[in-house]
N, C-alpha and C. Protein backbone atom coordinates (compact mmCIF):
# COMPACT_ATOMS: atom_id res chain seq x y z
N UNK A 1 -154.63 -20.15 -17.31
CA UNK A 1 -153.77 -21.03 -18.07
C UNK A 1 -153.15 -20.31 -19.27
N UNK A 2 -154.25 -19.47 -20.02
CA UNK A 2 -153.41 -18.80 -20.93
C UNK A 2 -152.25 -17.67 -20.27
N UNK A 3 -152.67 -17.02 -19.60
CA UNK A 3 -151.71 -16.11 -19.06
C UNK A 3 -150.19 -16.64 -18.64
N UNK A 4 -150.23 -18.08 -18.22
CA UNK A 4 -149.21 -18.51 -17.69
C UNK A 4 -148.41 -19.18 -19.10
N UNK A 5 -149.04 -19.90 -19.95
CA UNK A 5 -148.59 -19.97 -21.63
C UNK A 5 -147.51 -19.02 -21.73
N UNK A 6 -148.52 -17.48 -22.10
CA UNK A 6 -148.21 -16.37 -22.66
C UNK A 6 -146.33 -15.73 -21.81
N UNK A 7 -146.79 -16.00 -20.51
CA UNK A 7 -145.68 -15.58 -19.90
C UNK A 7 -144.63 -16.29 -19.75
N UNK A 8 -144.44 -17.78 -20.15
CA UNK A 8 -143.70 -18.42 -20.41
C UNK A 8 -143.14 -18.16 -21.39
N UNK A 9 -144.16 -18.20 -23.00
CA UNK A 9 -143.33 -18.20 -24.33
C UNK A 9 -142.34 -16.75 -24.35
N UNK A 10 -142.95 -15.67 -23.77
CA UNK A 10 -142.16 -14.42 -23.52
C UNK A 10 -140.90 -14.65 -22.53
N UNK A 11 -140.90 -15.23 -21.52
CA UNK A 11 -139.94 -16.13 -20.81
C UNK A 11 -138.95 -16.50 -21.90
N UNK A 12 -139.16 -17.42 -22.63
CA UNK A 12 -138.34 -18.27 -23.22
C UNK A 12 -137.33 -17.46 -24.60
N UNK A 13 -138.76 -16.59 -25.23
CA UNK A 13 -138.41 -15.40 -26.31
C UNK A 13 -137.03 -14.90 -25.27
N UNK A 14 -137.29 -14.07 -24.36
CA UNK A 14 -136.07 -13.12 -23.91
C UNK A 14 -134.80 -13.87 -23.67
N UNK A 15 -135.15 -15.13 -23.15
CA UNK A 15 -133.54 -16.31 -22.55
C UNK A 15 -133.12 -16.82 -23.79
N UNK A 16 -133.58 -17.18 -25.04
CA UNK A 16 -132.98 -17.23 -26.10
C UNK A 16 -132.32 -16.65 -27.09
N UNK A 17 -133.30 -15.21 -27.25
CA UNK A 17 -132.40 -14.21 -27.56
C UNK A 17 -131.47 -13.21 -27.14
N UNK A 18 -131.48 -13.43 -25.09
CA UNK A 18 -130.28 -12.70 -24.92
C UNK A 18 -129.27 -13.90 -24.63
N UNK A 19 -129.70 -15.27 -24.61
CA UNK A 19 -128.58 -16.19 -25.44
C UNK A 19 -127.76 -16.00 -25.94
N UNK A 20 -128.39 -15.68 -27.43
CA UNK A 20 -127.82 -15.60 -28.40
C UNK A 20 -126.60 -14.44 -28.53
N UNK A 21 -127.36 -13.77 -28.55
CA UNK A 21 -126.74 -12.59 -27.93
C UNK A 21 -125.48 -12.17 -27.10
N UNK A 22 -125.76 -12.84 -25.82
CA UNK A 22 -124.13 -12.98 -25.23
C UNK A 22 -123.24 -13.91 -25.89
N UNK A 23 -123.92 -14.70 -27.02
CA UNK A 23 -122.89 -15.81 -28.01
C UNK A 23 -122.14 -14.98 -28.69
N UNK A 24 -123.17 -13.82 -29.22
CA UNK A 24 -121.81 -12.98 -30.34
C UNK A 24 -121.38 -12.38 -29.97
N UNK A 25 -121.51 -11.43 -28.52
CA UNK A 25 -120.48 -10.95 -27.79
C UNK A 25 -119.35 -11.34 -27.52
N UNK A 26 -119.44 -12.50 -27.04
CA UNK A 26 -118.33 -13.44 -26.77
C UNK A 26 -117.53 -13.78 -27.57
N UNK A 27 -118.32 -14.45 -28.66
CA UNK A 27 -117.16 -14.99 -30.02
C UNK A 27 -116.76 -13.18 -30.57
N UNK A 28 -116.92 -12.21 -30.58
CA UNK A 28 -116.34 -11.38 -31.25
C UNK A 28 -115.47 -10.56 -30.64
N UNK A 29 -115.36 -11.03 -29.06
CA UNK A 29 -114.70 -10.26 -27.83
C UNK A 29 -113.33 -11.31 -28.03
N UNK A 30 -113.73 -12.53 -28.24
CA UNK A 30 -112.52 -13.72 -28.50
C UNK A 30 -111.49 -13.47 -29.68
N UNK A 31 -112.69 -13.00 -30.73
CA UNK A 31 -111.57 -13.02 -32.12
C UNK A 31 -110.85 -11.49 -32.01
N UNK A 32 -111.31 -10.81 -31.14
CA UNK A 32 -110.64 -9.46 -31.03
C UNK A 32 -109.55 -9.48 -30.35
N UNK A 33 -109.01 -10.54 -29.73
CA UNK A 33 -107.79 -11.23 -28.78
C UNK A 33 -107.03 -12.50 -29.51
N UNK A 34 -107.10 -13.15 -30.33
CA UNK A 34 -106.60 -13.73 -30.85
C UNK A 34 -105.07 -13.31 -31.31
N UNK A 35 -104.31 -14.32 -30.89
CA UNK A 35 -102.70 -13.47 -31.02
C UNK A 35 -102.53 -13.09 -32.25
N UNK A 36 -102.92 -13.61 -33.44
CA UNK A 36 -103.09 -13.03 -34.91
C UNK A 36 -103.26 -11.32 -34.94
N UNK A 37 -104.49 -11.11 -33.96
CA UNK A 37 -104.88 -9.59 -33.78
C UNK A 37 -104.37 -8.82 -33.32
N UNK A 38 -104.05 -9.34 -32.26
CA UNK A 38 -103.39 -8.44 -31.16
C UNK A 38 -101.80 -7.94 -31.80
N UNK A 39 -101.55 -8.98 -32.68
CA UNK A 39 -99.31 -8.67 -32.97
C UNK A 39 -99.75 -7.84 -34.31
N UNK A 40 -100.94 -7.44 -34.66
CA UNK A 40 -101.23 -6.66 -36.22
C UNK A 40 -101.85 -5.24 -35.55
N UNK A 41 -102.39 -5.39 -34.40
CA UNK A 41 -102.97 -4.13 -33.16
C UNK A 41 -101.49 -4.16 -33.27
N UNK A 42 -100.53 -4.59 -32.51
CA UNK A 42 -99.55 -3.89 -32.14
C UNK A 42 -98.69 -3.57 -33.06
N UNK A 43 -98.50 -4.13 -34.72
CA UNK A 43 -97.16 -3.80 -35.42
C UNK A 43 -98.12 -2.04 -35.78
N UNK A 44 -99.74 -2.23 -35.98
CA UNK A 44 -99.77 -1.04 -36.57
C UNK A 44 -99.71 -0.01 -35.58
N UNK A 45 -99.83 -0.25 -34.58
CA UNK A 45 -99.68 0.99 -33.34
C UNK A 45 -97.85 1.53 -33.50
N UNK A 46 -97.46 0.58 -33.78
CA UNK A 46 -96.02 0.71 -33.50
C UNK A 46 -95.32 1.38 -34.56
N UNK A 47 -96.18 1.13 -35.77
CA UNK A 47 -96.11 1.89 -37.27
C UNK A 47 -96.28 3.47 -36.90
N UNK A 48 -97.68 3.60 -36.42
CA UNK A 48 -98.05 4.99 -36.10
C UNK A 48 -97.88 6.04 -35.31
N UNK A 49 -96.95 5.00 -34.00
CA UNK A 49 -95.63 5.79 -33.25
C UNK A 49 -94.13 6.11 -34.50
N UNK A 50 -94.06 5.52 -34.86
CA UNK A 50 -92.70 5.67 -35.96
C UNK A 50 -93.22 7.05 -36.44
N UNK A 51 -94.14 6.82 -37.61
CA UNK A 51 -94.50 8.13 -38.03
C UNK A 51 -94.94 9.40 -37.25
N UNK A 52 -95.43 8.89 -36.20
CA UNK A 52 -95.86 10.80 -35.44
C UNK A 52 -94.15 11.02 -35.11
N UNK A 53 -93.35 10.13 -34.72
CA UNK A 53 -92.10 10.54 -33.83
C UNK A 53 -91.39 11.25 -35.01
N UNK A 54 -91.35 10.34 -36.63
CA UNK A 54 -90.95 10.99 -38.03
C UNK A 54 -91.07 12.09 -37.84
N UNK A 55 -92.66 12.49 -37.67
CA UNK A 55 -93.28 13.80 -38.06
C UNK A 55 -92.79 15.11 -37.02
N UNK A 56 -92.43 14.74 -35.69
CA UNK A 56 -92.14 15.42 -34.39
C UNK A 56 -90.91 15.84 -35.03
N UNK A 57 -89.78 15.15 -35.48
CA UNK A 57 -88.54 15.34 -35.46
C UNK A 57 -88.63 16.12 -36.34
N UNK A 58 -89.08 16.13 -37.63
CA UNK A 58 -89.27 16.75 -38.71
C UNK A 58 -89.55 18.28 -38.92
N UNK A 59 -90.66 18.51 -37.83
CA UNK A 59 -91.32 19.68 -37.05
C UNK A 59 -90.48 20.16 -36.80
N UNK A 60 -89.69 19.48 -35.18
CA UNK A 60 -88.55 19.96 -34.59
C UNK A 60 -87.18 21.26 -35.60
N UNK A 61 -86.78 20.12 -36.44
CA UNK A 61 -85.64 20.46 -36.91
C UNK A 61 -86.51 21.67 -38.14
N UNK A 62 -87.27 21.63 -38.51
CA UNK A 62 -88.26 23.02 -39.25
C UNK A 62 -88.01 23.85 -38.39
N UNK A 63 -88.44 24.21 -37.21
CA UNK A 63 -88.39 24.81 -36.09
C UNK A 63 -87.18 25.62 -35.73
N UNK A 64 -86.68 24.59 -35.79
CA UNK A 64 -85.10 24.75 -35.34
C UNK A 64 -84.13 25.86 -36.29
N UNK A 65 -84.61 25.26 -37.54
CA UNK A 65 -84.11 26.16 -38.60
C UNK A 65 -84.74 27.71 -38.82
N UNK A 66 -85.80 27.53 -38.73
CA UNK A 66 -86.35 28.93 -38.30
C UNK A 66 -85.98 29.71 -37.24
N UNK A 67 -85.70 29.06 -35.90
CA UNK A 67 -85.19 29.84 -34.74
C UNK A 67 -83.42 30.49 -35.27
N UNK A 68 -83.01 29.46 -35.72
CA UNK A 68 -81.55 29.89 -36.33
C UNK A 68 -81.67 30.68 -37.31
N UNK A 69 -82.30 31.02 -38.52
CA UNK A 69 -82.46 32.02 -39.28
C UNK A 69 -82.66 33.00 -38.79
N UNK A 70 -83.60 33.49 -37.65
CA UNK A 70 -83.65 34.47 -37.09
C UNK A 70 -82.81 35.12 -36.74
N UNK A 71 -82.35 34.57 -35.43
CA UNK A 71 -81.13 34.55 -34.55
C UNK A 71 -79.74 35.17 -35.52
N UNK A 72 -79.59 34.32 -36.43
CA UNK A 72 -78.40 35.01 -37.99
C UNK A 72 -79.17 36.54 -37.77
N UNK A 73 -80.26 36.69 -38.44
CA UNK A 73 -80.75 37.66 -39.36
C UNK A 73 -80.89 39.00 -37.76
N UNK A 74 -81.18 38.55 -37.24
CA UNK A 74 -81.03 39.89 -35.41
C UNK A 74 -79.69 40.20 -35.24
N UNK A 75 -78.66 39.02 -35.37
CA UNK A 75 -77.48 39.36 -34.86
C UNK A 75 -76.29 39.85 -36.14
N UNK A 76 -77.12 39.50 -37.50
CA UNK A 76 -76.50 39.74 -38.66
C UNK A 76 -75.09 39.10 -38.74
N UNK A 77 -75.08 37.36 -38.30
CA UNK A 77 -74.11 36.78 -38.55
C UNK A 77 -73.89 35.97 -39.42
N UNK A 78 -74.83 36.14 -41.02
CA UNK A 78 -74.92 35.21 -41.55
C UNK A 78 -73.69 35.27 -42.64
């Protein structure tokens, strides 16, 4: 009789707390989708494409100017 007690209340311990458990999974898997989140996920993703593409072009035309300085300074057409 005790054994069967014992293996119950341990029973009940594990189904309540992985209950619980899949409760805050859930509610925090929910608020992570909420259209509030998701259009602030996307303005800042969309922020941080702007700036790398800023930064690419920026590179680029650095680049660019260096290849042309050269190019002057080999062919001595400056």
């Amino acid at each position: 009789m005790l054994r069967r007690l014992f293996w119950l209340t341990v029973g009940l311990a594990i189904g309540f707390g992985s209950s619980f458990w899949m409760f805050r999974v859930l509610r925090e898997t929910l608020a992570r989708y909420t259209p509030e989140q998701v259009a602030d996920d996307l303005a800042a993703a969309l922020s941080r494409l702007v700036a790398d593409v800023g930064s690419a072009v920026a590179e680029g035309r650095q680049a660019m100017a260096e290849a042309e300085a050269e190019l002057r300074s080999s062919t001595r057409l400056s």
